[in-house]
C-alpha atoms as a PDB file:
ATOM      1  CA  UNK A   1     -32.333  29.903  -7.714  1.00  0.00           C
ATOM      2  CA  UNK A   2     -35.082  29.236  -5.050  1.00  0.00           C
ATOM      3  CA  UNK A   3     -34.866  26.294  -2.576  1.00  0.00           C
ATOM      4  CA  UNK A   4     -38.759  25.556  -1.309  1.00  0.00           C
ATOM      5  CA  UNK A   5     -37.759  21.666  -0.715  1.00  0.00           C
ATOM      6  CA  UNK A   6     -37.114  22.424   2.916  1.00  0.00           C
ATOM      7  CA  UNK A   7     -40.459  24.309   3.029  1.00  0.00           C
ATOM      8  CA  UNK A   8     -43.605  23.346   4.567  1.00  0.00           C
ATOM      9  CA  UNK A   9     -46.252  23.148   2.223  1.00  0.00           C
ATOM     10  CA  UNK A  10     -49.079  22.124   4.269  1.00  0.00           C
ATOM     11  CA  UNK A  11     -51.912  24.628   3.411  1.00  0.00           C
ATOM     12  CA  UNK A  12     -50.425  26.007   1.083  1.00  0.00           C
ATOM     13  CA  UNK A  13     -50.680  24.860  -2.807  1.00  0.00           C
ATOM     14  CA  UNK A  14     -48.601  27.237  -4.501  1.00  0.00           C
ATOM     15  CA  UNK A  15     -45.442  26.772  -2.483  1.00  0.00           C
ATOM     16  CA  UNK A  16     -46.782  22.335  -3.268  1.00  0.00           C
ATOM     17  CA  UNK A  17     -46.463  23.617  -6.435  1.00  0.00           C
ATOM     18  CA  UNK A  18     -43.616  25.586  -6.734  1.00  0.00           C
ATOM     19  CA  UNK A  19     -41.878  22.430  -4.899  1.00  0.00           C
ATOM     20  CA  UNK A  20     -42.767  20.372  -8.000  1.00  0.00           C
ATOM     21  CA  UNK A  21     -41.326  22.416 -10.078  1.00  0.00           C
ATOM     22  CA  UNK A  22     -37.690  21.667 -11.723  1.00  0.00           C
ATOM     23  CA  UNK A  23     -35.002  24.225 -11.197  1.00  0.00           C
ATOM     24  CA  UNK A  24     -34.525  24.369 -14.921  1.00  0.00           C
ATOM     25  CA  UNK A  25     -38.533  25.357 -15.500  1.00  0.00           C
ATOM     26  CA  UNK A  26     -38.403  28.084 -12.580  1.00  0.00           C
ATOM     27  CA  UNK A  27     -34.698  29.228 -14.503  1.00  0.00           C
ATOM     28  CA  UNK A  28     -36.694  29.596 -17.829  1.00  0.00           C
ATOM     29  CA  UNK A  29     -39.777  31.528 -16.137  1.00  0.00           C
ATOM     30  CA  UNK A  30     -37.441  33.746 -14.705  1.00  0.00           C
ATOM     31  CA  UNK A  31     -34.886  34.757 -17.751  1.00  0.00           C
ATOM     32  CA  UNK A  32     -38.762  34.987 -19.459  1.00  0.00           C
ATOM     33  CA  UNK A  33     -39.437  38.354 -17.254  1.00  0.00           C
ATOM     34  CA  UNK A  34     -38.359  42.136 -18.756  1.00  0.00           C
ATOM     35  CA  UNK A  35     -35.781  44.027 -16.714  1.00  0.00           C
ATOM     36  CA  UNK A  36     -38.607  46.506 -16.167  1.00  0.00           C
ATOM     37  CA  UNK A  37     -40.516  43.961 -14.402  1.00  0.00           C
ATOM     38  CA  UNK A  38     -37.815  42.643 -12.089  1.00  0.00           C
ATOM     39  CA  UNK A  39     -36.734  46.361 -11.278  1.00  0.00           C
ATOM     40  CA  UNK A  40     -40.371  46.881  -9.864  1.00  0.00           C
ATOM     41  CA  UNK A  41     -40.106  43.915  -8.209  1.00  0.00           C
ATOM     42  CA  UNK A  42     -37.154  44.085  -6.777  1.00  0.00           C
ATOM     43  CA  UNK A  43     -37.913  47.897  -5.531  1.00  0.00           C
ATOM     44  CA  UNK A  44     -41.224  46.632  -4.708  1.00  0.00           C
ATOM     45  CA  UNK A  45     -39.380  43.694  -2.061  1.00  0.00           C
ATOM     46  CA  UNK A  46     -36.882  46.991  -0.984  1.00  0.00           C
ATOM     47  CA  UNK A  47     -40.188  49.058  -0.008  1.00  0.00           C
ATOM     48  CA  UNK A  48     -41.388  46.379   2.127  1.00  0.00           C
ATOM     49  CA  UNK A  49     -38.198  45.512   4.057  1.00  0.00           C
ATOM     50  CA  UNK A  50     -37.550  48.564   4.369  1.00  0.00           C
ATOM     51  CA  UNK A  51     -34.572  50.948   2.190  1.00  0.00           C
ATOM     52  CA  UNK A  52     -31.807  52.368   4.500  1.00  0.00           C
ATOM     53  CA  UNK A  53     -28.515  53.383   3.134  1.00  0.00           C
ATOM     54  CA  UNK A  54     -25.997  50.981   3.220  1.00  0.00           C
ATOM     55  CA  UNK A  55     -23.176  53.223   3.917  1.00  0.00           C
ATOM     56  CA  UNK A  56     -24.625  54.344   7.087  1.00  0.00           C
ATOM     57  CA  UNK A  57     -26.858  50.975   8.444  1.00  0.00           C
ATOM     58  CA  UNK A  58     -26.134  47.448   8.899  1.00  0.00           C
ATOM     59  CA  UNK A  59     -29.189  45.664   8.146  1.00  0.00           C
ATOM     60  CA  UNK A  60     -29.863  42.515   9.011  1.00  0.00           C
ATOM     61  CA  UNK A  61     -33.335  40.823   8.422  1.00  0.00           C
ATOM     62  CA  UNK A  62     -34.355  37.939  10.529  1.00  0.00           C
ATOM     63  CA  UNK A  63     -37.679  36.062  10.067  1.00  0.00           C
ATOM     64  CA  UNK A  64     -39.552  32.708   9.677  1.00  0.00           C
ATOM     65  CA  UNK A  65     -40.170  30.521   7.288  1.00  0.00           C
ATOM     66  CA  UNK A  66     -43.931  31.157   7.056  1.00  0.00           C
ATOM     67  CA  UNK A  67     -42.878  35.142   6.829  1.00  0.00           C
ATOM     68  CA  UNK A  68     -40.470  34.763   4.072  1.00  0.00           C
ATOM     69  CA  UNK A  69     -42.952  32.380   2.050  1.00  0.00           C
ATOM     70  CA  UNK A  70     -45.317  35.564   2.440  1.00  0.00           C
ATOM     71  CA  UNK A  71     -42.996  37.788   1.118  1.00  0.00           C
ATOM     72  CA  UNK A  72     -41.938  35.116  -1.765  1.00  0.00           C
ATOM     73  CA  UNK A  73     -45.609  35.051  -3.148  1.00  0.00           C
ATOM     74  CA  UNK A  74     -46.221  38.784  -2.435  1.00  0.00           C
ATOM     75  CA  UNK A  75     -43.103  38.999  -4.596  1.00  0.00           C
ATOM     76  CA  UNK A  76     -44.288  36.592  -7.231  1.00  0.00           C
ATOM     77  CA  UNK A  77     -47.723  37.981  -7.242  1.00  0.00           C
ATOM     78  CA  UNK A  78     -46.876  41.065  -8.157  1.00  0.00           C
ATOM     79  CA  UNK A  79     -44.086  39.767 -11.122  1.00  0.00           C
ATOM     80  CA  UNK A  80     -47.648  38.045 -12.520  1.00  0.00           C
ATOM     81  CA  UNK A  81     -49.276  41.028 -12.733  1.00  0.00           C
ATOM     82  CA  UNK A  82     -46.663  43.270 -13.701  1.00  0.00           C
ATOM     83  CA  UNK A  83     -45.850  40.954 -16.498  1.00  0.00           C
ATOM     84  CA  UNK A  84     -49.662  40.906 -17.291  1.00  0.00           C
ATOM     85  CA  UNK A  85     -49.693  44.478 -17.759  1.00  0.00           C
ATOM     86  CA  UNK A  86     -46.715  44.666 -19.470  1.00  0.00           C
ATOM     87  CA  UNK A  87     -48.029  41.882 -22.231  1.00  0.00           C
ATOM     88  CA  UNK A  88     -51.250  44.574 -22.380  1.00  0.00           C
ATOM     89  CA  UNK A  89     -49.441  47.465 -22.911  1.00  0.00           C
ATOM     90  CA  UNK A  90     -47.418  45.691 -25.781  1.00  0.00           C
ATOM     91  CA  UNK A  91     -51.224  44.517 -27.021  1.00  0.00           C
ATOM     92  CA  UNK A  92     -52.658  48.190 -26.795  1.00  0.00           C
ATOM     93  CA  UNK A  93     -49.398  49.313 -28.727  1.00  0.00           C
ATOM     94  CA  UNK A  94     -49.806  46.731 -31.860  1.00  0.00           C
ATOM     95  CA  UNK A  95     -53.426  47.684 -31.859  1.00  0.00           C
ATOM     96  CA  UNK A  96     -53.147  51.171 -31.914  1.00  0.00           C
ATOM     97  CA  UNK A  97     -50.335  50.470 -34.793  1.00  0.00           C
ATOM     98  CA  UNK A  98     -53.128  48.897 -36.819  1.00  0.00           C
ATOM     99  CA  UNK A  99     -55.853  50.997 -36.143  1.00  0.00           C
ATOM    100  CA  UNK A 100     -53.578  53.887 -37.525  1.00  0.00           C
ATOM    101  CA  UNK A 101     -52.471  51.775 -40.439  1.00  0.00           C
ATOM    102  CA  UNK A 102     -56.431  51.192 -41.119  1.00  0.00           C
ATOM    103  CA  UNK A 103     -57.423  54.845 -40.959  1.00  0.00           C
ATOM    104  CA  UNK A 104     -54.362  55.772 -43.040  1.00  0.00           C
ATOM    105  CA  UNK A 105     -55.029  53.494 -45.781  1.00  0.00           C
ATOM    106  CA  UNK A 106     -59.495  54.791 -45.864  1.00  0.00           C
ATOM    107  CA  UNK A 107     -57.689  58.145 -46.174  1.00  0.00           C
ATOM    108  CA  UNK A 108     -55.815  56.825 -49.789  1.00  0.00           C
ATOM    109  CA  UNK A 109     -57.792  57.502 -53.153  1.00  0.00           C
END
């Protein structure tokens, strides 16, 4: 999983809280995510490092640790909010459901 103990967390309170967090609760949120979600992500993380082929580049990415803590809650930003809209979309699905079932059953004698 993620190591932020060796991060500085000076101004920043979500990597404070992230630090406080047990390995076992940041597991859990993690298996908790849809593959659709972590496929945007992780294409999402690809598009901003940049996507060469493999079998013709060697890249290597260097950076800092204030860089990389950007790019961690860029990363986990957008996991939120993907799994936001995901839990509407499931929402606006049930309600349609029952909105159907409802004008099926006015249409019954």
């Amino acid at each position: 999983m993620f190591d932020f103990r060796d991060m500085q967390s000076n101004d920043n309170p979500l990597l404070s809280y992230l630090q406080k967090q047990s390995p076992d609760t940041l597991a859990q949120i993690t298996q908790s995510v849809s593959p659709e979600v972590k496929q945007i992500v992780s294409q999402n993380i690809q598009n901003l490092l940049g996507m060469l082929p493999p079998s013709h580049f060697n890249v290597q990415i260097a950076t800092d640790r204030e860089n990389l803590a950007g790019l961690l809650g860029s990363a986990m930003m957008t996991g939120y909010f993907l799994s936001q809209v995901e839990m509407r979309m499931q929402l606006d699905q049930r309600l349609a459901a029952i909105g159907s079932l409802e004008s099926d059953s006015e249409l019954l004698p």
